[in-house]
PDB file of N, CA and C in Angstrom:
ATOM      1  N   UNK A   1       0.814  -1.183   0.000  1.00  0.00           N
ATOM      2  CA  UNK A   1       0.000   0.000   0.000  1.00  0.00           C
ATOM      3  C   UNK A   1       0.864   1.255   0.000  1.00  0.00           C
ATOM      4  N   UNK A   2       1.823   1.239   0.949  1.00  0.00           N
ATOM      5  CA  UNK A   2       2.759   2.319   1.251  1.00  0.00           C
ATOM      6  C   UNK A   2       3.321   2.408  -0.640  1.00  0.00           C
ATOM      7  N   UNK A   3       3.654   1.730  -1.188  1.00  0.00           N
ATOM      8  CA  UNK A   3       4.543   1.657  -2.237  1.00  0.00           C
ATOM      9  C   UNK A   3       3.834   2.279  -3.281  1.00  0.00           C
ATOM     10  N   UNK A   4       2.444   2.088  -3.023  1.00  0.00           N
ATOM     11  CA  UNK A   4       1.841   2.666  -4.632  1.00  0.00           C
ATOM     12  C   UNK A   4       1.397   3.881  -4.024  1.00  0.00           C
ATOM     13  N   UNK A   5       1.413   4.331  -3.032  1.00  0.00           N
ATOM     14  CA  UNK A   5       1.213   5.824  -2.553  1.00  0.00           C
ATOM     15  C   UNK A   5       2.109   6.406  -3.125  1.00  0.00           C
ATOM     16  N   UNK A   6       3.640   6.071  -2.779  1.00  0.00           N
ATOM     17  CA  UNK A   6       4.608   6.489  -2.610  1.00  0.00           C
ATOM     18  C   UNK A   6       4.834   6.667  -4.683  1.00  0.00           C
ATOM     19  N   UNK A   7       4.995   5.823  -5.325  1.00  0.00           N
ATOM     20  CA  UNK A   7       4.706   5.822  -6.674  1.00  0.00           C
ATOM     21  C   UNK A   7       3.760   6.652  -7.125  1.00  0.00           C
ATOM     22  N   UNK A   8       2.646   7.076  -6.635  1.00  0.00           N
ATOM     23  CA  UNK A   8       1.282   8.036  -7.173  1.00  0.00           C
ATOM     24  C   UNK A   8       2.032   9.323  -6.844  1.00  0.00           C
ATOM     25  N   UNK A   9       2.781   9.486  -5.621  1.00  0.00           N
ATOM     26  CA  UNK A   9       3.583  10.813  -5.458  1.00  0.00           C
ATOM     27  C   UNK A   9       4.006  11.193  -6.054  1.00  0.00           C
ATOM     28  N   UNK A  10       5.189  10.409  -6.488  1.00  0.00           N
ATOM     29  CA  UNK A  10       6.262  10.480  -7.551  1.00  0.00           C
ATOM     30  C   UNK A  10       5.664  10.977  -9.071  1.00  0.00           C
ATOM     31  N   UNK A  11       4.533  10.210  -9.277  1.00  0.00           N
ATOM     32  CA  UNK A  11       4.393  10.328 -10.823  1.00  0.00           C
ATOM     33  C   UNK A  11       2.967  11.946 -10.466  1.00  0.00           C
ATOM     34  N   UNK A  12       2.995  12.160  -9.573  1.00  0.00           N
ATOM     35  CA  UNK A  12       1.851  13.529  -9.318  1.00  0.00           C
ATOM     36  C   UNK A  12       3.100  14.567  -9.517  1.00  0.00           C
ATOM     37  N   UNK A  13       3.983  14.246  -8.788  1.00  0.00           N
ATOM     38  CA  UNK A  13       5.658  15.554  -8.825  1.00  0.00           C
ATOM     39  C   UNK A  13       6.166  15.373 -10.188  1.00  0.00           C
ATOM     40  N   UNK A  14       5.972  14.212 -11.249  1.00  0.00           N
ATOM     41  CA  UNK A  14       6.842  14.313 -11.993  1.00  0.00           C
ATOM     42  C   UNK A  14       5.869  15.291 -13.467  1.00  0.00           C
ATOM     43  N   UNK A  15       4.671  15.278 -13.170  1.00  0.00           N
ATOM     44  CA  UNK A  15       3.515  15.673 -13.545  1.00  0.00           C
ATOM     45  C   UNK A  15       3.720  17.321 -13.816  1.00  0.00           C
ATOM     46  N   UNK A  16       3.532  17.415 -11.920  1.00  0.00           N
ATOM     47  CA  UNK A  16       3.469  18.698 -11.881  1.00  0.00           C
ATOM     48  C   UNK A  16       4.877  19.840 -12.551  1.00  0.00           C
ATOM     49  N   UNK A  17       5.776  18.963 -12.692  1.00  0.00           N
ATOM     50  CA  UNK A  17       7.520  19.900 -12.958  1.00  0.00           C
ATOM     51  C   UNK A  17       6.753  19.689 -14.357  1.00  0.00           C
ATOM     52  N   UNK A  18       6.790  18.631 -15.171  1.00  0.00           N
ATOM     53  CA  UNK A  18       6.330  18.906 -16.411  1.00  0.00           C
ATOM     54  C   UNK A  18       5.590  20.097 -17.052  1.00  0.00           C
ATOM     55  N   UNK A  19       3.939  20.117 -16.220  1.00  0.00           N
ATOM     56  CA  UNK A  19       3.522  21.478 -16.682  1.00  0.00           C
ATOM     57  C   UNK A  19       4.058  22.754 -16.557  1.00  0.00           C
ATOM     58  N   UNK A  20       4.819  22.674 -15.171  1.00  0.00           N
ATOM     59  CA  UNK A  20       5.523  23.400 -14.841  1.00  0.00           C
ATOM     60  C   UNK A  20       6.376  24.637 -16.101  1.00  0.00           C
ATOM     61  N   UNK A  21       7.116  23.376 -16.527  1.00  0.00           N
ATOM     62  CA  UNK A  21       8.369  23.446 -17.626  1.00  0.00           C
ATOM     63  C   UNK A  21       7.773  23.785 -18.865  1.00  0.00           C
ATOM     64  N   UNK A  22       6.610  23.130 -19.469  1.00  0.00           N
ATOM     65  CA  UNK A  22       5.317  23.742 -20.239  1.00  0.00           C
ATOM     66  C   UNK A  22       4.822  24.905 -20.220  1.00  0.00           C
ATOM     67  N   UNK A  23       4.899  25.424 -18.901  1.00  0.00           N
ATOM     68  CA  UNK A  23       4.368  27.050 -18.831  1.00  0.00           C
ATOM     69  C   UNK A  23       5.567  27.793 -19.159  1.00  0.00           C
ATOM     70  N   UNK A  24       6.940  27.469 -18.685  1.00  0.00           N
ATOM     71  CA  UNK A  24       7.867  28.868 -18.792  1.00  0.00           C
ATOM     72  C   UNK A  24       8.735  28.202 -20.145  1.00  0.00           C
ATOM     73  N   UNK A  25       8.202  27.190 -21.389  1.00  0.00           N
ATOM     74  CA  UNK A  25       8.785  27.587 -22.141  1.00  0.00           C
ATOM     75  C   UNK A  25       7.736  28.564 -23.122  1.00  0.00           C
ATOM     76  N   UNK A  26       6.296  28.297 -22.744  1.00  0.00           N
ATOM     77  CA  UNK A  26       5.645  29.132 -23.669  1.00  0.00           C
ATOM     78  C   UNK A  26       5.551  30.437 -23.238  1.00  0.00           C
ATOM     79  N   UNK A  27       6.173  30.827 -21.267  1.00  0.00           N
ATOM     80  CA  UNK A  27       6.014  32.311 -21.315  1.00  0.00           C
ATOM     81  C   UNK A  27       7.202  32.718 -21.856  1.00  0.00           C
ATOM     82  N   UNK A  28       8.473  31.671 -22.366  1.00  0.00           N
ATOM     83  CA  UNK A  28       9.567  32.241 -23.132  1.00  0.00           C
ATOM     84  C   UNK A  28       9.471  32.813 -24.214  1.00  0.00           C
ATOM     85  N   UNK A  29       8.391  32.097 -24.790  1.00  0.00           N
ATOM     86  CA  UNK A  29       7.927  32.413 -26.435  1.00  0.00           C
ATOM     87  C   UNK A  29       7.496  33.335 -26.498  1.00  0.00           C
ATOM     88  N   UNK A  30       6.632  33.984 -25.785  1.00  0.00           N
ATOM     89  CA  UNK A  30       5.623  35.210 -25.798  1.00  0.00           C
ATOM     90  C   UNK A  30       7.228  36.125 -25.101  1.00  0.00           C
ATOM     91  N   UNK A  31       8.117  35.976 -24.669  1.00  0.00           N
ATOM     92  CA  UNK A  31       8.983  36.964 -24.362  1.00  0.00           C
ATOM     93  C   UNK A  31       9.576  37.391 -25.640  1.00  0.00           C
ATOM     94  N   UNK A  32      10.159  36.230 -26.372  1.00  0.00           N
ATOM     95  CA  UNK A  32      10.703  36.668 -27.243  1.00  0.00           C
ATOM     96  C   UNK A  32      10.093  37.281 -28.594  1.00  0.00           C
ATOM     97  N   UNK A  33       8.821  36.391 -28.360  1.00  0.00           N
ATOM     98  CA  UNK A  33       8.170  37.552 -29.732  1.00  0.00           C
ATOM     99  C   UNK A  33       7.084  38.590 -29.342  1.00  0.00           C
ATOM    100  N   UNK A  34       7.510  38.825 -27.920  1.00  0.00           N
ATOM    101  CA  UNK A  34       6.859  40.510 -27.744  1.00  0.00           C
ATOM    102  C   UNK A  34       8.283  41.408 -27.978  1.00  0.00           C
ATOM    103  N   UNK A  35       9.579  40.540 -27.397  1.00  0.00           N
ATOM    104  CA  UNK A  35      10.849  41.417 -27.885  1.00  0.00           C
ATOM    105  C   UNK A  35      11.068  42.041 -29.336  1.00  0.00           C
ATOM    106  N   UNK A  36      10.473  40.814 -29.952  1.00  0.00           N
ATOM    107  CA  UNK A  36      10.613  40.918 -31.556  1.00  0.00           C
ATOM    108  C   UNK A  36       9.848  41.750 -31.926  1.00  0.00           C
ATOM    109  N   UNK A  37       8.274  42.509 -31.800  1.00  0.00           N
ATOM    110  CA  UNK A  37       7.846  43.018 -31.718  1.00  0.00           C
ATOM    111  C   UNK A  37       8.393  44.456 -31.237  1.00  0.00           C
ATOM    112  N   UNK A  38       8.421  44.626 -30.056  1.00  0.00           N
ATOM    113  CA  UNK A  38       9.275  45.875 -29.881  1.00  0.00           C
ATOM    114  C   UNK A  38      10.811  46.823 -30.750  1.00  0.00           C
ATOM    115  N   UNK A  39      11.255  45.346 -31.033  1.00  0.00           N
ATOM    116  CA  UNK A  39      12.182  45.884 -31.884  1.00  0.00           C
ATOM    117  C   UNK A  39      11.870  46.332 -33.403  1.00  0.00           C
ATOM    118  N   UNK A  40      11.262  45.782 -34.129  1.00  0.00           N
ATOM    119  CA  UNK A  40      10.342  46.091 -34.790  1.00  0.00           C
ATOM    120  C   UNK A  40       9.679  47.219 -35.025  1.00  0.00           C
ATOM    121  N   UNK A  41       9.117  47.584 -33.673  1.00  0.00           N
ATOM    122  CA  UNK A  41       8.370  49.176 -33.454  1.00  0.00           C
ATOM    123  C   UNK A  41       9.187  50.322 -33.605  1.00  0.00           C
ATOM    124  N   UNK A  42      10.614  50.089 -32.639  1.00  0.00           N
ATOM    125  CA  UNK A  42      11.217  50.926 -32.759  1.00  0.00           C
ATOM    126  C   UNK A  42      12.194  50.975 -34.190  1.00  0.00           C
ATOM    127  N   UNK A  43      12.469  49.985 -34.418  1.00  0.00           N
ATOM    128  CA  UNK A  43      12.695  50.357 -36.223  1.00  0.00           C
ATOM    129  C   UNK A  43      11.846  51.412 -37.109  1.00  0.00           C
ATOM    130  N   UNK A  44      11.043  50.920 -36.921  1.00  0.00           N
ATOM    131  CA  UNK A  44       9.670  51.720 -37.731  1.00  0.00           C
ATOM    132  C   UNK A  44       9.906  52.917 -37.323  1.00  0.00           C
ATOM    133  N   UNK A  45       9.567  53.622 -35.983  1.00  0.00           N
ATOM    134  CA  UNK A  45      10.143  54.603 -35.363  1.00  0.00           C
ATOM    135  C   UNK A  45      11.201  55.442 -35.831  1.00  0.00           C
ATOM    136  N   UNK A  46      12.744  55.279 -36.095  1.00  0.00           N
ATOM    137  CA  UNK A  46      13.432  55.570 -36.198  1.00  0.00           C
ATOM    138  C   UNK A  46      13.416  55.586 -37.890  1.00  0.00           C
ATOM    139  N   UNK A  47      12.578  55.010 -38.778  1.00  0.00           N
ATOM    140  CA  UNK A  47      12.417  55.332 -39.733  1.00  0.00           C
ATOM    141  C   UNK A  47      11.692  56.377 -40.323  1.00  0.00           C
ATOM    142  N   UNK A  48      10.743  56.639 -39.421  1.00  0.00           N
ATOM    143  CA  UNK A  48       9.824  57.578 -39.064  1.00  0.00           C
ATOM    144  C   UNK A  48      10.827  58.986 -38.885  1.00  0.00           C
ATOM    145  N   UNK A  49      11.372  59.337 -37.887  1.00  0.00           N
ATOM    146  CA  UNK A  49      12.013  60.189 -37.249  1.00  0.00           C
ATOM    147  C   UNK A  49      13.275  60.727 -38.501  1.00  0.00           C
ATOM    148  N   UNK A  50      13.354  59.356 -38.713  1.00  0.00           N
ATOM    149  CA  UNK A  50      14.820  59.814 -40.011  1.00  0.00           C
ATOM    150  C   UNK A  50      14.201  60.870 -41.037  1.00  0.00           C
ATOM    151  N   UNK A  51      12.701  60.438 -41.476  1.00  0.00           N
ATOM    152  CA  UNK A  51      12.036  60.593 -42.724  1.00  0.00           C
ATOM    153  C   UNK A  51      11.666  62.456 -42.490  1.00  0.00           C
ATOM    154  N   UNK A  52      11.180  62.143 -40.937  1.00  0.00           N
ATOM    155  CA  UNK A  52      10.842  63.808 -40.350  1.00  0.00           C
ATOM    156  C   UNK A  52      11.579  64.659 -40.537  1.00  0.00           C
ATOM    157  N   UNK A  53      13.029  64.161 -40.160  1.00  0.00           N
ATOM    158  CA  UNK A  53      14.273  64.888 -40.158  1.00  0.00           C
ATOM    159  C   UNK A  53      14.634  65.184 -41.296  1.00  0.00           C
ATOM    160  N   UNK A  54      14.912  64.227 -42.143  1.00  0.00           N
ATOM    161  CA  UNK A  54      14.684  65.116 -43.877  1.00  0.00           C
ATOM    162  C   UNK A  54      13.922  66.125 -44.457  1.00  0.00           C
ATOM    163  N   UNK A  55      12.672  65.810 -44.089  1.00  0.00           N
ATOM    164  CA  UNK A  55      11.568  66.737 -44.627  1.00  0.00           C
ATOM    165  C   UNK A  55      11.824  68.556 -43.761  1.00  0.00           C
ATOM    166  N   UNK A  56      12.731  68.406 -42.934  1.00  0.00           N
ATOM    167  CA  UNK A  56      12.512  69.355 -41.967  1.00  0.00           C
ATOM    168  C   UNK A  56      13.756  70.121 -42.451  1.00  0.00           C
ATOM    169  N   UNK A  57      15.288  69.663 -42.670  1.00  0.00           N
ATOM    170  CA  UNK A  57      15.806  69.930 -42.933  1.00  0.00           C
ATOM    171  C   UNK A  57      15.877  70.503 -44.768  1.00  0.00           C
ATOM    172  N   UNK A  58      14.911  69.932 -45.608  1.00  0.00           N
ATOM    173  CA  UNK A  58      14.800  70.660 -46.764  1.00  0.00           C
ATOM    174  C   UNK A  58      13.623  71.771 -47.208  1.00  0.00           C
ATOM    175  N   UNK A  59      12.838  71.929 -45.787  1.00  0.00           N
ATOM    176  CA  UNK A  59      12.025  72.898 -45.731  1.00  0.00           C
ATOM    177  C   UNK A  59      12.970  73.733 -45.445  1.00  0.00           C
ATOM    178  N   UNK A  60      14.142  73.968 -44.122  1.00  0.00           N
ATOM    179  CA  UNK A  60      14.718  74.685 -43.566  1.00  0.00           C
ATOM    180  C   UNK A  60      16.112  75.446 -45.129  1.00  0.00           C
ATOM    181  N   UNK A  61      16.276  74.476 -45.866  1.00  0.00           N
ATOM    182  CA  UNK A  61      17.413  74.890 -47.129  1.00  0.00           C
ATOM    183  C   UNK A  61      16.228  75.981 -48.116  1.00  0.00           C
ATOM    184  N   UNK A  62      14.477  75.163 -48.222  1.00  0.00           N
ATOM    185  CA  UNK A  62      14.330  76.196 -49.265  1.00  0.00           C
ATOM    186  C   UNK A  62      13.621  77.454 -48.364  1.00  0.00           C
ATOM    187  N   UNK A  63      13.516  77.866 -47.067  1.00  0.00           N
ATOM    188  CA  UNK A  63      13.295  78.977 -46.647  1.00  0.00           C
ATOM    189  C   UNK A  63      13.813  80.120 -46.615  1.00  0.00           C
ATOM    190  N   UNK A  64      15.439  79.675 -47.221  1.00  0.00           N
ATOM    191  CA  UNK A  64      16.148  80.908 -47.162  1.00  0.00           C
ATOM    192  C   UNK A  64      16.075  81.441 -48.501  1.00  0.00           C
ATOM    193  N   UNK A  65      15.705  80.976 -49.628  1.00  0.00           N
ATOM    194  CA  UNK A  65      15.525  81.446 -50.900  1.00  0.00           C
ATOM    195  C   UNK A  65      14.637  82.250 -50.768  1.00  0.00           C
ATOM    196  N   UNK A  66      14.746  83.062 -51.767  1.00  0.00           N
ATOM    197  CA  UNK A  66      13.501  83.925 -51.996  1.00  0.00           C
ATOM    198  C   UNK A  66      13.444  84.076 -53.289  1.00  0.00           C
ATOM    199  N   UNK A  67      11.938  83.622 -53.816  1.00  0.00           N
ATOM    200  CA  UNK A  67      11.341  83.375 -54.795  1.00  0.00           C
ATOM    201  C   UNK A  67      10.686  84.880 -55.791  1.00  0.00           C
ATOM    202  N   UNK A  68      11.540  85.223 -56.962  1.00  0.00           N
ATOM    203  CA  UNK A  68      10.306  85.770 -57.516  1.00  0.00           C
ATOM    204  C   UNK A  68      10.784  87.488 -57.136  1.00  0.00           C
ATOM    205  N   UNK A  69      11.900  87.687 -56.862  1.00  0.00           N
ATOM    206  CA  UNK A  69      12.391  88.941 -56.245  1.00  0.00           C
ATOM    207  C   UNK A  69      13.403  89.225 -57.261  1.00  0.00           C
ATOM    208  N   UNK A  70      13.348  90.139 -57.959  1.00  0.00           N
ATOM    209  CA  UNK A  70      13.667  90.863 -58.802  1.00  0.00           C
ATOM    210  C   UNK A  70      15.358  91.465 -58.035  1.00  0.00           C
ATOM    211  N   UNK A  71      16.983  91.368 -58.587  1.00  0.00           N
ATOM    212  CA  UNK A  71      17.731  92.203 -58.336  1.00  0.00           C
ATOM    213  C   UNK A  71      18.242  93.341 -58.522  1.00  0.00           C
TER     214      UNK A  71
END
């Protein structure tokens, strides 16, 4: 009696580490592709910002012209 208790233990612990190990490789997954995600964003971002920075800097080159002014 003692023995198949003792066996039902064993295979309830060997159970429980399993799911265990089941949960933190899939909260690994969701780490790494929320990382992937983020990196991602901020790419976009910085593509963004680059694109601003152009547009800003060739507004700023044709402001100093002056158009249409007779010397």
């Amino acid at each position: 009696m003692r023995s198949v208790r003792d066996t039902l233990a064993v295979a309830a612990c060997l159970c429980a580490l399993g799911v265990g190990a089941a949960g933190c490789s899939s909260t690994q997954e969701k780490a790494a592709a929320q990382q992937a995600e983020s990196a991602q964003i901020l790419k976009e971002r910085a593509e963004r910002q680059k694109a601003k920075k152009a547009a800003k800097q060739k507004r700023k080159h044709d402001h100093g012209k002056q158009k249409g002014k007779a010397k």
